[in-house]
C-alpha atoms as a PDB file:
ATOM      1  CA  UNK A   1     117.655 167.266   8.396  1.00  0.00           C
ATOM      2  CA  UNK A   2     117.740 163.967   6.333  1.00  0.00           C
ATOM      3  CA  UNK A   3     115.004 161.399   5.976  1.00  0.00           C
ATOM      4  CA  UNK A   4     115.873 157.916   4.973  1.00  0.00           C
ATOM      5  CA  UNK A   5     113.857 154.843   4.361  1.00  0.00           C
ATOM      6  CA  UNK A   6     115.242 151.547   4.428  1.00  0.00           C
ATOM      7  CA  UNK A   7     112.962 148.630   3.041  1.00  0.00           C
ATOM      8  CA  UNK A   8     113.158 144.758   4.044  1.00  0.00           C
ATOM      9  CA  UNK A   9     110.962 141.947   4.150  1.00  0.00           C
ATOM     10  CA  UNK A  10     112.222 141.328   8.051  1.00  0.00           C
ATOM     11  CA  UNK A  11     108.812 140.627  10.444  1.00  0.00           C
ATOM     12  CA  UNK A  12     111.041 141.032  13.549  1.00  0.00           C
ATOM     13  CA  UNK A  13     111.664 137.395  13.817  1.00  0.00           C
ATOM     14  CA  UNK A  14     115.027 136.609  12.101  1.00  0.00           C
ATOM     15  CA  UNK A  15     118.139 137.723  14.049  1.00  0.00           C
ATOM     16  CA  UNK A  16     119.999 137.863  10.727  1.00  0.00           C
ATOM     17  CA  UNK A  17     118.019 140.322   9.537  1.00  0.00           C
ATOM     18  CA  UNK A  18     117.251 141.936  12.766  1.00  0.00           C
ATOM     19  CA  UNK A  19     121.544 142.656  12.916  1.00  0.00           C
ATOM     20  CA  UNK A  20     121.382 144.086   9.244  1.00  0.00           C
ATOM     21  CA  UNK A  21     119.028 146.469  10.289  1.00  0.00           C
ATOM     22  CA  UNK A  22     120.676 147.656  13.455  1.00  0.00           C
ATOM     23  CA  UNK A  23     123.729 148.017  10.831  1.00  0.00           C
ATOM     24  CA  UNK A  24     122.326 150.291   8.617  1.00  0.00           C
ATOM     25  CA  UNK A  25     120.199 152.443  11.181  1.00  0.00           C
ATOM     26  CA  UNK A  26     124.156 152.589  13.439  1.00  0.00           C
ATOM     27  CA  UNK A  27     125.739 153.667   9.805  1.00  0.00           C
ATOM     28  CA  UNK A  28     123.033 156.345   9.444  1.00  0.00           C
ATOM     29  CA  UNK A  29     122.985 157.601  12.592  1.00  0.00           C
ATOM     30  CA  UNK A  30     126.866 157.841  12.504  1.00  0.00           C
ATOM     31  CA  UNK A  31     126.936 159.892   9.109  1.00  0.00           C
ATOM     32  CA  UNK A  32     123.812 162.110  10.308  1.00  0.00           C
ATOM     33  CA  UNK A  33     123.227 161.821  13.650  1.00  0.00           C
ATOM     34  CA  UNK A  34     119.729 163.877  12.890  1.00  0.00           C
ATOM     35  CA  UNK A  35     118.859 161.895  10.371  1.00  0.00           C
ATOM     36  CA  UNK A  36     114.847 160.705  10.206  1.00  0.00           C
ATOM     37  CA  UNK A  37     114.773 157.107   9.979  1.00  0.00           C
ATOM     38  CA  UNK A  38     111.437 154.930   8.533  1.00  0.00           C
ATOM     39  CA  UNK A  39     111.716 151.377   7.795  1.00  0.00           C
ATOM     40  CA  UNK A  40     109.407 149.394   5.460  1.00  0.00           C
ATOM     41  CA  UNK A  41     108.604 145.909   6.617  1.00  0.00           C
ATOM     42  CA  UNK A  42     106.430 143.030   6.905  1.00  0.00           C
ATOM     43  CA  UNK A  43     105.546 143.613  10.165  1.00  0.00           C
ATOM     44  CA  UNK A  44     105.862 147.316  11.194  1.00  0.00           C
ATOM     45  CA  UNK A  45     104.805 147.472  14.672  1.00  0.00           C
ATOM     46  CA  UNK A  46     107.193 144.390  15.727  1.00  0.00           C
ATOM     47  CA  UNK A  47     110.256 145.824  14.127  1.00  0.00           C
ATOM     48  CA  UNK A  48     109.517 149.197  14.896  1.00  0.00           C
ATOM     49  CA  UNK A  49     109.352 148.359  19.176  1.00  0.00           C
ATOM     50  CA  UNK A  50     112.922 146.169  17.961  1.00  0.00           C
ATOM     51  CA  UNK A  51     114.711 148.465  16.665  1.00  0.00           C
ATOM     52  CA  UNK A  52     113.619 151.754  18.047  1.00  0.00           C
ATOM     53  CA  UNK A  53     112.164 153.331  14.625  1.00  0.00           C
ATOM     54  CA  UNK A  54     109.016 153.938  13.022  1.00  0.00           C
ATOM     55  CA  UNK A  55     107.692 151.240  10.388  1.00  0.00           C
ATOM     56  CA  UNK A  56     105.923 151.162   7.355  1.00  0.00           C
ATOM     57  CA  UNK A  57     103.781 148.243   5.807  1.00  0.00           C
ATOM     58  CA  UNK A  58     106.469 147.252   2.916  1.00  0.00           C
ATOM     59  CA  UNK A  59     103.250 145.589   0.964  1.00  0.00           C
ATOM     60  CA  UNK A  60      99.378 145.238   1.850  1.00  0.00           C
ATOM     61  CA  UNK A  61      99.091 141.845  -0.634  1.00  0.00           C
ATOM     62  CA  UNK A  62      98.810 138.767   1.299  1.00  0.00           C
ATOM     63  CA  UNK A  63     101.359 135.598  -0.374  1.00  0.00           C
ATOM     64  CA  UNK A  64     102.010 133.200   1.343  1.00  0.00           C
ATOM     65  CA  UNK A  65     105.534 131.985   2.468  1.00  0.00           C
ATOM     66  CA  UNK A  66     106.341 135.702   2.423  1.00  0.00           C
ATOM     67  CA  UNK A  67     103.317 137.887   4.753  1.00  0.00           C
ATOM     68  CA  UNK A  68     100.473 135.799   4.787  1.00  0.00           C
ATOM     69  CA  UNK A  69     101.280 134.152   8.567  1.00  0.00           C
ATOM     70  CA  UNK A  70     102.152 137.700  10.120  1.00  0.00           C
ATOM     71  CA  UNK A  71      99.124 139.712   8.916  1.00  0.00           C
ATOM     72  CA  UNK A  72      97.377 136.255  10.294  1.00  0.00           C
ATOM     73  CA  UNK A  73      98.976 136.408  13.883  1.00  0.00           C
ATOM     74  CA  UNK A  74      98.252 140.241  13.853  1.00  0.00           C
ATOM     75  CA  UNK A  75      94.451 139.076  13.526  1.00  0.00           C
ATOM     76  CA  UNK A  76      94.911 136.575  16.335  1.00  0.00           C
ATOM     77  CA  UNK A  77      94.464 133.488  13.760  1.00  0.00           C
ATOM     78  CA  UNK A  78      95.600 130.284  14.725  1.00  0.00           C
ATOM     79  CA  UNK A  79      95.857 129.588  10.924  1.00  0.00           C
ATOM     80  CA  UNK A  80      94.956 131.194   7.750  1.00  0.00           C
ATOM     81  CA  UNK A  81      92.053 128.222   7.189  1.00  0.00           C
ATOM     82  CA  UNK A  82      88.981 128.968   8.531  1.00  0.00           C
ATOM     83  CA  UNK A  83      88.043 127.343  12.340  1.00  0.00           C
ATOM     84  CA  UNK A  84      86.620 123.974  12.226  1.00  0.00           C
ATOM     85  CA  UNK A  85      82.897 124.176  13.982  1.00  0.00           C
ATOM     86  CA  UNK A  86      82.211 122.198  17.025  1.00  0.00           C
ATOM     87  CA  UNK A  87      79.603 120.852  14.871  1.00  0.00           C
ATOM     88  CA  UNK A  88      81.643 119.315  11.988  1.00  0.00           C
ATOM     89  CA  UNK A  89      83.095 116.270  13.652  1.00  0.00           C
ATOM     90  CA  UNK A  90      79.911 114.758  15.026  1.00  0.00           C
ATOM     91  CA  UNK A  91      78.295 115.159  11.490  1.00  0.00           C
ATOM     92  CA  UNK A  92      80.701 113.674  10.210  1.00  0.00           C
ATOM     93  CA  UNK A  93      80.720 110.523  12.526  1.00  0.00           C
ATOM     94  CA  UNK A  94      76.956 110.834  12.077  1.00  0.00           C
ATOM     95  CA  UNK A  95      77.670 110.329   7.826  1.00  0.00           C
ATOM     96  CA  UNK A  96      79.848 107.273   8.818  1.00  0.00           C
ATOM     97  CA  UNK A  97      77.585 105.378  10.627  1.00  0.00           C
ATOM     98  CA  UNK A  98      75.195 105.754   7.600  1.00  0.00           C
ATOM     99  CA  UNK A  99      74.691 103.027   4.406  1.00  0.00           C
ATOM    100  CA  UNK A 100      77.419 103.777   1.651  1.00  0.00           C
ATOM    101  CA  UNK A 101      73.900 104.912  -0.776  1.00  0.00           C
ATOM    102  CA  UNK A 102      73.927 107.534   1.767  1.00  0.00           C
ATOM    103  CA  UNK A 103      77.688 109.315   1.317  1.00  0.00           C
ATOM    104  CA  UNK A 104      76.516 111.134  -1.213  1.00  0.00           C
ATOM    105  CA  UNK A 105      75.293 113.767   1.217  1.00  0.00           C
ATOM    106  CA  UNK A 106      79.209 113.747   3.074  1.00  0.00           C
ATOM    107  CA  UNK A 107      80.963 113.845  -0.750  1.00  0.00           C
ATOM    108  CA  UNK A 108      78.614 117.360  -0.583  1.00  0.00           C
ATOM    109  CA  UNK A 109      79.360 118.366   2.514  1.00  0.00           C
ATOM    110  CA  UNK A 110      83.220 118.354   1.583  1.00  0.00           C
ATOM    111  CA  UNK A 111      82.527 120.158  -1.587  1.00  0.00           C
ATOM    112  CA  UNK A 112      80.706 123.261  -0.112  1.00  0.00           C
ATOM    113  CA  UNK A 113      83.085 123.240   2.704  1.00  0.00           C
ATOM    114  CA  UNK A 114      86.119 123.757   0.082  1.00  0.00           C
ATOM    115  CA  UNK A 115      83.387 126.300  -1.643  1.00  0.00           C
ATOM    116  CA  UNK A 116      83.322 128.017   1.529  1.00  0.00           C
ATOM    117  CA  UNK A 117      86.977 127.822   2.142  1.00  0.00           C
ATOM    118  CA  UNK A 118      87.829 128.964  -1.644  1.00  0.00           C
ATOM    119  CA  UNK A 119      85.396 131.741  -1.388  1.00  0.00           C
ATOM    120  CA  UNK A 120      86.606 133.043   1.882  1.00  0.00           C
ATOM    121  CA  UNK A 121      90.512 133.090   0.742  1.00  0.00           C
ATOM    122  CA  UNK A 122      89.291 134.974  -2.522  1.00  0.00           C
ATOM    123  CA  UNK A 123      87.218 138.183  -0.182  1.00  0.00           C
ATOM    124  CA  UNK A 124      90.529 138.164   1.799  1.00  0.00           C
ATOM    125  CA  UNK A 125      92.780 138.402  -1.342  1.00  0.00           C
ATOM    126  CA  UNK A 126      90.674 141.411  -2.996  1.00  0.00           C
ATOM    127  CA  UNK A 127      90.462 143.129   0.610  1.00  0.00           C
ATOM    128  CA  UNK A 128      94.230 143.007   0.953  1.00  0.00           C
ATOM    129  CA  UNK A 129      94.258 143.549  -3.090  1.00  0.00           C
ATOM    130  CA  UNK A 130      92.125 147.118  -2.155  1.00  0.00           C
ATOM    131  CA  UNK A 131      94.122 148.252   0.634  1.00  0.00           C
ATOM    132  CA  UNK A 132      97.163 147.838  -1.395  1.00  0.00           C
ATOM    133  CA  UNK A 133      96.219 150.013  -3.883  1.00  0.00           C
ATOM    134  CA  UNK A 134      94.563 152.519  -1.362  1.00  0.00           C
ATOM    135  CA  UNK A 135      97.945 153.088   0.414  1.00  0.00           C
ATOM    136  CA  UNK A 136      99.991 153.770  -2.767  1.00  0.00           C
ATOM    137  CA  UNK A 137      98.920 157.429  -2.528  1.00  0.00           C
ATOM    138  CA  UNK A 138      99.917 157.681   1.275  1.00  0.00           C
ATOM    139  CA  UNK A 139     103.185 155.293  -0.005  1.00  0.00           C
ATOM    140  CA  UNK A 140     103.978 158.101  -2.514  1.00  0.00           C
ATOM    141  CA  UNK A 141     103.721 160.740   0.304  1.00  0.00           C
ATOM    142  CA  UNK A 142     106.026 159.072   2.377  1.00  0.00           C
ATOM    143  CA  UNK A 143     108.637 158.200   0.008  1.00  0.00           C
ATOM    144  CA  UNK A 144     108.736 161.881  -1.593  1.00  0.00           C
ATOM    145  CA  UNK A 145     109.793 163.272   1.622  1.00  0.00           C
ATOM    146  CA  UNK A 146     113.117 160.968   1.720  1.00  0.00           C
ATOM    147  CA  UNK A 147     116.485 161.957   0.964  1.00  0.00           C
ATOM    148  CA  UNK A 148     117.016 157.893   0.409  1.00  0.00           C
ATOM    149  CA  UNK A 149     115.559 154.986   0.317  1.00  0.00           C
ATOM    150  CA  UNK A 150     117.410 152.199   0.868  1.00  0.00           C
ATOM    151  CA  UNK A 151     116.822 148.367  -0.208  1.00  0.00           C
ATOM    152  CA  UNK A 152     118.775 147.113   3.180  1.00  0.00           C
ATOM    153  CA  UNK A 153     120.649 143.730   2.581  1.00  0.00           C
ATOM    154  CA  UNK A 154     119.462 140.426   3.307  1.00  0.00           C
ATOM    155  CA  UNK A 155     118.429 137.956   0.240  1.00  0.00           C
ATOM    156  CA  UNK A 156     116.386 140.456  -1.381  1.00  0.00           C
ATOM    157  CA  UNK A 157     116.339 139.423  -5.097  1.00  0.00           C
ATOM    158  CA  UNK A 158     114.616 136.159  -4.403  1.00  0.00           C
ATOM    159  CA  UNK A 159     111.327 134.570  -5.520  1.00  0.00           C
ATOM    160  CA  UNK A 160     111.394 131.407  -3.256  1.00  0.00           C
ATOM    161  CA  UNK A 161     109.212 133.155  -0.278  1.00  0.00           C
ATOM    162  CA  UNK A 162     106.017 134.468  -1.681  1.00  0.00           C
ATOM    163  CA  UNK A 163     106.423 134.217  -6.025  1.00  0.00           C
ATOM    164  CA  UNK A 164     106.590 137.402  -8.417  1.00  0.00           C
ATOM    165  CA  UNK A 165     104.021 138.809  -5.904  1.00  0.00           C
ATOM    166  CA  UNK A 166     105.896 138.407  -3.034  1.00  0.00           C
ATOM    167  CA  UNK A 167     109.047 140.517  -2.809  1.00  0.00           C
ATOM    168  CA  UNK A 168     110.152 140.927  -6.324  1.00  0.00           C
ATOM    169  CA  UNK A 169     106.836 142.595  -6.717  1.00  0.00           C
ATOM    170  CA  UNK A 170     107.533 144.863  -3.607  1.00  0.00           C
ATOM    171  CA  UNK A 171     111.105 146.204  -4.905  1.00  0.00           C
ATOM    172  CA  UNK A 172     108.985 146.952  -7.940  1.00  0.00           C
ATOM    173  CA  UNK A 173     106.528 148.936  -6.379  1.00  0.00           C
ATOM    174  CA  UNK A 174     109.299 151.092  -4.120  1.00  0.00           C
ATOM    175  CA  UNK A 175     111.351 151.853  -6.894  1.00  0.00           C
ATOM    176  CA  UNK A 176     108.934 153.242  -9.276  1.00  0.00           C
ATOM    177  CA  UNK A 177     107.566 155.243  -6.056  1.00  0.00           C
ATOM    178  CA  UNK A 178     110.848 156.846  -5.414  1.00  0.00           C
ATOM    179  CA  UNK A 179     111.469 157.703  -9.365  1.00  0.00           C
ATOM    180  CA  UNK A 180     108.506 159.155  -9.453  1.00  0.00           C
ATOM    181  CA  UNK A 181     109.309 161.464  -5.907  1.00  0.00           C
ATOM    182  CA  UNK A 182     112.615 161.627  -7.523  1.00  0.00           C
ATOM    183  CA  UNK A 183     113.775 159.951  -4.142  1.00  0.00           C
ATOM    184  CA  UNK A 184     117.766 157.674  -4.819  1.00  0.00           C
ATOM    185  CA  UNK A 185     116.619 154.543  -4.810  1.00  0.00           C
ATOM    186  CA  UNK A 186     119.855 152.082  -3.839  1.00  0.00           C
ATOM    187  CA  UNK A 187     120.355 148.677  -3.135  1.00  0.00           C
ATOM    188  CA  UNK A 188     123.071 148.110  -0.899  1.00  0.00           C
ATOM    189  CA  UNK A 189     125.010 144.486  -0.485  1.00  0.00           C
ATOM    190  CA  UNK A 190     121.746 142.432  -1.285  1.00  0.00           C
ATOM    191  CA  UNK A 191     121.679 138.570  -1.456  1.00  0.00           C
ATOM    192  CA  UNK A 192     120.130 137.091  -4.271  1.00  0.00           C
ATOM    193  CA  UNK A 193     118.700 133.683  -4.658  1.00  0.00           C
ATOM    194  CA  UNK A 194     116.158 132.494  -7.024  1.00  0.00           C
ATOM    195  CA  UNK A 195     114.460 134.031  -9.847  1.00  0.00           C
ATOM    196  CA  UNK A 196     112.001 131.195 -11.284  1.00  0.00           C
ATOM    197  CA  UNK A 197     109.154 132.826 -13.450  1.00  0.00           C
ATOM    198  CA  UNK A 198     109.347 135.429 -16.226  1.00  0.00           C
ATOM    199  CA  UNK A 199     107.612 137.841 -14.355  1.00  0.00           C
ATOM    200  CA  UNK A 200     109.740 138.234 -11.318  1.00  0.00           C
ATOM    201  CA  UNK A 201     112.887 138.177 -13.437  1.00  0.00           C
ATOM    202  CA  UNK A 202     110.919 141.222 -15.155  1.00  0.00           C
ATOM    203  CA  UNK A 203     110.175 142.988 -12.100  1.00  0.00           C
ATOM    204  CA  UNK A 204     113.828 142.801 -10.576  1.00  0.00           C
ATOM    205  CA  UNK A 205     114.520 143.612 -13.742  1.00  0.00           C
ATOM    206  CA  UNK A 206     113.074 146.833 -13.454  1.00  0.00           C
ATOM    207  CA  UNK A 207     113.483 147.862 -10.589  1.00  0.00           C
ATOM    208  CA  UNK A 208     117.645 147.137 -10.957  1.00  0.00           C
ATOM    209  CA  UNK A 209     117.272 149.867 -14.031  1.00  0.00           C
ATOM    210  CA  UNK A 210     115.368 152.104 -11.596  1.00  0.00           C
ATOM    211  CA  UNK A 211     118.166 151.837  -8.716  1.00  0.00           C
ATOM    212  CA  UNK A 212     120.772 154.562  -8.890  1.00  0.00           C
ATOM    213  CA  UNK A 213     122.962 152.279  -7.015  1.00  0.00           C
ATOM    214  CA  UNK A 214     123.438 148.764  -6.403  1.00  0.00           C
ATOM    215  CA  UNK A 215     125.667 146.425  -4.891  1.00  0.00           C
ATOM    216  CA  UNK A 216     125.800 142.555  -3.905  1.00  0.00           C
ATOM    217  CA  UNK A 217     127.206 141.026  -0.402  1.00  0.00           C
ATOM    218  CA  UNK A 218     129.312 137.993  -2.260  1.00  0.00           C
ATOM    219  CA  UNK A 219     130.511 137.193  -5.679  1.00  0.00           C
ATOM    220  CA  UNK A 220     128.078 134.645  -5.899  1.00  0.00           C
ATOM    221  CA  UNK A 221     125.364 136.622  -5.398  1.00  0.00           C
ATOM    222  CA  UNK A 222     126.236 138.985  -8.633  1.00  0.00           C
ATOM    223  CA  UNK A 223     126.874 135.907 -10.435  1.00  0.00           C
ATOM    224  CA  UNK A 224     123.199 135.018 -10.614  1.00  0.00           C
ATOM    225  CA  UNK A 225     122.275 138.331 -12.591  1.00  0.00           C
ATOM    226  CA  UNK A 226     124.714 137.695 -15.426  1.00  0.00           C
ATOM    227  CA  UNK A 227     122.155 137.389 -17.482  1.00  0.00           C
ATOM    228  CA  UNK A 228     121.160 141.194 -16.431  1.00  0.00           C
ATOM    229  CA  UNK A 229     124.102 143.065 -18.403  1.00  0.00           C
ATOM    230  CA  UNK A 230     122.982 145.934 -16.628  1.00  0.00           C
ATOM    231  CA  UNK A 231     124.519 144.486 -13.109  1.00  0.00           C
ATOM    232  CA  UNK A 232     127.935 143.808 -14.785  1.00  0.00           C
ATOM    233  CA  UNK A 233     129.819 147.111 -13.233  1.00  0.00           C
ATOM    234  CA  UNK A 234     128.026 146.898  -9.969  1.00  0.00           C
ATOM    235  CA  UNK A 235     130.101 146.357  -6.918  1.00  0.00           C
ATOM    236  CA  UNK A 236     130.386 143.523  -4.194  1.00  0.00           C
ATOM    237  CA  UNK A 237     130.327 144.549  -0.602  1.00  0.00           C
ATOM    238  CA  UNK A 238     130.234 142.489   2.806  1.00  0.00           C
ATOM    239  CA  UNK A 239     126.915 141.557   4.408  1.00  0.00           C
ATOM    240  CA  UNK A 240     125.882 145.200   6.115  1.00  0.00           C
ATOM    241  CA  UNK A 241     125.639 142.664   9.183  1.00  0.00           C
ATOM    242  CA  UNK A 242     129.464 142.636   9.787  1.00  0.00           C
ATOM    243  CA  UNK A 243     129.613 146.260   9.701  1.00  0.00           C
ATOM    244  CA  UNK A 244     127.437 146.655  13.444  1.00  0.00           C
ATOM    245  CA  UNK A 245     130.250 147.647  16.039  1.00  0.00           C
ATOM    246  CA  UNK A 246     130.824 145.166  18.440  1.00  0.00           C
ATOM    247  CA  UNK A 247     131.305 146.579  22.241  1.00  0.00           C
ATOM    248  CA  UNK A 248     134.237 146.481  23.430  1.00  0.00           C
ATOM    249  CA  UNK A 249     134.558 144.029  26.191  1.00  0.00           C
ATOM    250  CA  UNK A 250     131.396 141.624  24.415  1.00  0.00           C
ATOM    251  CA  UNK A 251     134.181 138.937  23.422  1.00  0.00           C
ATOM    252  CA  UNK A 252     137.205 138.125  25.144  1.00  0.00           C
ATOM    253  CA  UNK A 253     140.040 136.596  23.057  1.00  0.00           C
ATOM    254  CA  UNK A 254     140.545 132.763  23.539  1.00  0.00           C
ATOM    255  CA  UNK A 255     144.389 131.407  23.393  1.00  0.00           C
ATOM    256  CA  UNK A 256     145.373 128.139  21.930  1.00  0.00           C
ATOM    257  CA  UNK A 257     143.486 125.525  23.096  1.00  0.00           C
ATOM    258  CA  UNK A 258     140.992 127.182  25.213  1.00  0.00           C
ATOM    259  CA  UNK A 259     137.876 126.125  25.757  1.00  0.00           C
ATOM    260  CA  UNK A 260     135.061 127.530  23.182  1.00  0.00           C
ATOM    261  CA  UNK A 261     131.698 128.333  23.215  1.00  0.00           C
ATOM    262  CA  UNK A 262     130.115 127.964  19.879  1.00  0.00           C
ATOM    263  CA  UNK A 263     126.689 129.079  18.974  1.00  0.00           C
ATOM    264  CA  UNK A 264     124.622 127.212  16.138  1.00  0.00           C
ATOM    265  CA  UNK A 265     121.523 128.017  14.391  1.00  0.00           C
ATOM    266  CA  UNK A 266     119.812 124.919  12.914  1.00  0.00           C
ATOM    267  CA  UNK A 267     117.257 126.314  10.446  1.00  0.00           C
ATOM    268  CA  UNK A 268     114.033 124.520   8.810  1.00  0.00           C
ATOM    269  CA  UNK A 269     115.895 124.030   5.609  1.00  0.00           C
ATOM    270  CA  UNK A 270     113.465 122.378   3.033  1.00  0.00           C
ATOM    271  CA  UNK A 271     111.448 120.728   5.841  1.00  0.00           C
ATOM    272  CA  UNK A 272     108.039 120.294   5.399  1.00  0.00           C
ATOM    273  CA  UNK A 273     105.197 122.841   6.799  1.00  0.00           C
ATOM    274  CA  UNK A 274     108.272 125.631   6.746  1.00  0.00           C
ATOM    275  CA  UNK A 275     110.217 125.649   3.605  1.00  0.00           C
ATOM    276  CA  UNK A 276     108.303 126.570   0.428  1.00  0.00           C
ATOM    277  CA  UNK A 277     109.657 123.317  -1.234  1.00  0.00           C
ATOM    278  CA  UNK A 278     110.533 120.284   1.264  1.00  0.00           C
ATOM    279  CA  UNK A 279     112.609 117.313   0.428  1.00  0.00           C
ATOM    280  CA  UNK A 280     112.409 114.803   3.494  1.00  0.00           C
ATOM    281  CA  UNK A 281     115.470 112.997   2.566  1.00  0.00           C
ATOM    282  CA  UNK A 282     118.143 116.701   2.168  1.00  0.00           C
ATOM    283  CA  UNK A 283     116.615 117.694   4.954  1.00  0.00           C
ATOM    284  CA  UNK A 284     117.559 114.631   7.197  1.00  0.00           C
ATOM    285  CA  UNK A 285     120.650 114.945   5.267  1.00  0.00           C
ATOM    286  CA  UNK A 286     121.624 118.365   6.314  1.00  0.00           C
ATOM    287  CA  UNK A 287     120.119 117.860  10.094  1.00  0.00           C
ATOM    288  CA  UNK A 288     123.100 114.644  10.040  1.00  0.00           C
ATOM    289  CA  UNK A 289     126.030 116.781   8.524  1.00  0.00           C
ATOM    290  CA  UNK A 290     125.293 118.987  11.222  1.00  0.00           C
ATOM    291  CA  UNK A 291     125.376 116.390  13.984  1.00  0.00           C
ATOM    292  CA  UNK A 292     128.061 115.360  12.345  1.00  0.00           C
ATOM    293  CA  UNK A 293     129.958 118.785  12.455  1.00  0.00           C
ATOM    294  CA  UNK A 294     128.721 119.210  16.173  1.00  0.00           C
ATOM    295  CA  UNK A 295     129.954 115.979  17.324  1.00  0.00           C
ATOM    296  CA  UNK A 296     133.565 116.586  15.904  1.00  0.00           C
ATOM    297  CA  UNK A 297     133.735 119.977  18.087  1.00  0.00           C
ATOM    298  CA  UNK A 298     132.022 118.354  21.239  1.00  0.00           C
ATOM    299  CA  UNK A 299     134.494 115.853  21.192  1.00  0.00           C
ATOM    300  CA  UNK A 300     137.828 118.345  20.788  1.00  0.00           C
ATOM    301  CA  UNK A 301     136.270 119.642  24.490  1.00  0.00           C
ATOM    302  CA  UNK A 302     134.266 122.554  23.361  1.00  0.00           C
ATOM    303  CA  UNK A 303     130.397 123.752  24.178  1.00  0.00           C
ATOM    304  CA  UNK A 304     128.222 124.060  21.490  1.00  0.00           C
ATOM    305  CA  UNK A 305     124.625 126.451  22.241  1.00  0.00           C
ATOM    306  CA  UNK A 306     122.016 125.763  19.684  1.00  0.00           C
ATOM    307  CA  UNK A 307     119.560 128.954  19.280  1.00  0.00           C
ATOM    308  CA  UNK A 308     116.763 129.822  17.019  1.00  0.00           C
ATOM    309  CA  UNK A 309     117.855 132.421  14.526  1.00  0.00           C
ATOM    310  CA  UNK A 310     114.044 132.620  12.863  1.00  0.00           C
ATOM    311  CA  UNK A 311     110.547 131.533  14.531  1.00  0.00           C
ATOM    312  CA  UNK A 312     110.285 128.710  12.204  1.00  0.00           C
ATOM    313  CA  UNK A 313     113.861 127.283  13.428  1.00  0.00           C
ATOM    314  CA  UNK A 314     112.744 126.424  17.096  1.00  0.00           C
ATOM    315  CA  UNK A 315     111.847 122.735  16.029  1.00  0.00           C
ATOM    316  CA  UNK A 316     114.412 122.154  14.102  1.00  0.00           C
ATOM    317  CA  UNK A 317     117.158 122.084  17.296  1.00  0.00           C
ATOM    318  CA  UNK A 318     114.650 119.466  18.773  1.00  0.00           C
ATOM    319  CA  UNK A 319     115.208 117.304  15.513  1.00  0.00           C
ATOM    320  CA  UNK A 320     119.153 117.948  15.770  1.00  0.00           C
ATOM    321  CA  UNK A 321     119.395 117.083  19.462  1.00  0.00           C
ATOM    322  CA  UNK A 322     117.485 113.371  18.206  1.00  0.00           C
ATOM    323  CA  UNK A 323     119.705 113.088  15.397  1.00  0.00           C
ATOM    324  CA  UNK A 324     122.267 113.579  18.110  1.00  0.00           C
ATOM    325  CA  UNK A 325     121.598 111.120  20.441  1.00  0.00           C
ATOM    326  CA  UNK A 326     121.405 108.230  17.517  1.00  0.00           C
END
């Protein structure tokens, strides 16, 4: 019977990825109906009650923009800074009502309470820091019982989310598990985006040499690893996403002029608080070609549906439907 791994940083939340990794589990199952599926992903007990498979921890680090929020939700954190005290605020009203000689004592205050803060991030980084490297021999287990392990779409060769640490880091670590199990490591029709620092370039890098296959879901995509010689034979292959069979009877043809229903999915693109970098101004930019876009087909008589395709996209379609109405 086959065993197969697929790896993603997915947490469950993004339909996108969410329809990549029906695709490749359907492809599997098609080719070996048997087959023993694992996934490895960012949050393993979400995807694995999604999509019907048992999950993995892809990484044990915490980054943030990359794992940081879902190992805090798992914890039942509001946020990943520490509680305010029902204390603070009326000693800190108390400090303002005092004579300026006297804020000394609250310029204090605000320096142990970033101690405290700094401190408590740091026991939370070496804890995660620990765990990671506690797991790799249960990691190695795991992958040394696959037939394949696959690096499963999506834009996977990207620093943007997380730094070197964050998912470049990860590939890293999975392909120098499987060449050591002597486990295929392949990475099949990935995205890439943004490679800033030296050392994720070197750890995609690597783990490209390590891969006994790869492939790229659009041209530009392999463009950005010209610089990597070693990617110039590789092939480019549709998103996995458009391979998922569609039931038949899910979409009815329209004819010429019929009325449409057309689904958008605004995302938090560089907005503040969700986007790693923000820009105000692109960002009100993008939320206006959109209205713009939406406003052309509302007025040729079709219905648009705006949906979240990620958790951080819900406020965004509030922002459009504003932009909208101005």
């Amino acid at each position: 019977m086959k065993a197969i791994g697929f790896l993603t940083p997915y947490t469950g939340d993004n339909l996108g990825d969410g329809a990549i990794q029906d695709a490749v589990i359907h492809n599997i199952r098609v080719r070996w109906p048997n087959a023993r599926i694992m996934g490895f992903t960012l949050s393993p007990d979400q995807t694995a009650a999604l999509h019907g498979v048992p999950c993995h921890p892809l990484t044990n680090l915490s980054i943030s923009y990359y794992n940081r929020g879902v190992l805090e939700r798992h914890r039942g954190q509001a946020s990943r800074q520490p509680s305010p005290r029902a204390g603070d605020s009326l000693f800190k009203r108390m400090l303002k009502s005092v004579p300026l000689a006297f804020q000394f004592a609250r310029w204090c205050y605000r320096c142990l309470e970033r101690i405290a803060q700094a401190m408590e991030v740091a026991v939370l980084h070496v804890r995660h820091t620990a765990r990671e490297v506690g797991e790799l021999p249960q990691s190695y287990r795991l992958v040394s019982g696959f037939d394949l392990l696959i690096v499963s779409g999506g834009g996977q060769i990207d620093d943007l989310w997380g730094g070197a640490f964050g998912h470049p880091y990860a590939l890293l670590k999975w392909a120098l598990l499987a060449r050591i199990s002597r486990t295929p490591f392949v990475l099949l029709s990935v995205g890439v985006g943004e490679l800033n620092s030296r050392t994720s370039r070197f750890f995609t890098r690597y783990a490209l040499q390590l891969a006994a296959y790869r492939s790229y879901r659009d041209t530009g995509s392999k463009r950005l690893l010209a610089a990597m010689t070693l990617t110039a034979s590789d092939p480019v292959c549709p998103d996995l996403a458009f391979s998922y069979p569609v039931p038949a009877g899910a979409r009815s043809p329209a004819g010429r002029g019929a009325r449409l229903s057309i689904g958008v999915n605004p995302i938090s693109y560089l907005r503040a608080g969700s986007w790693p970098v923000s820009s105000a101004s692109l960002h009100e930019q993008y939320l206006k070609t959109l209205a713009s876009f939406i406003e052309s087909v509302l007025q040729e008589g079709h219905r648009i549906v705006l949906f979240p395709g990620d958790r951080g996209d819900h406020h965004v379609s509030g922002e459009l439907s504003r932009t909208l109405r101005e």
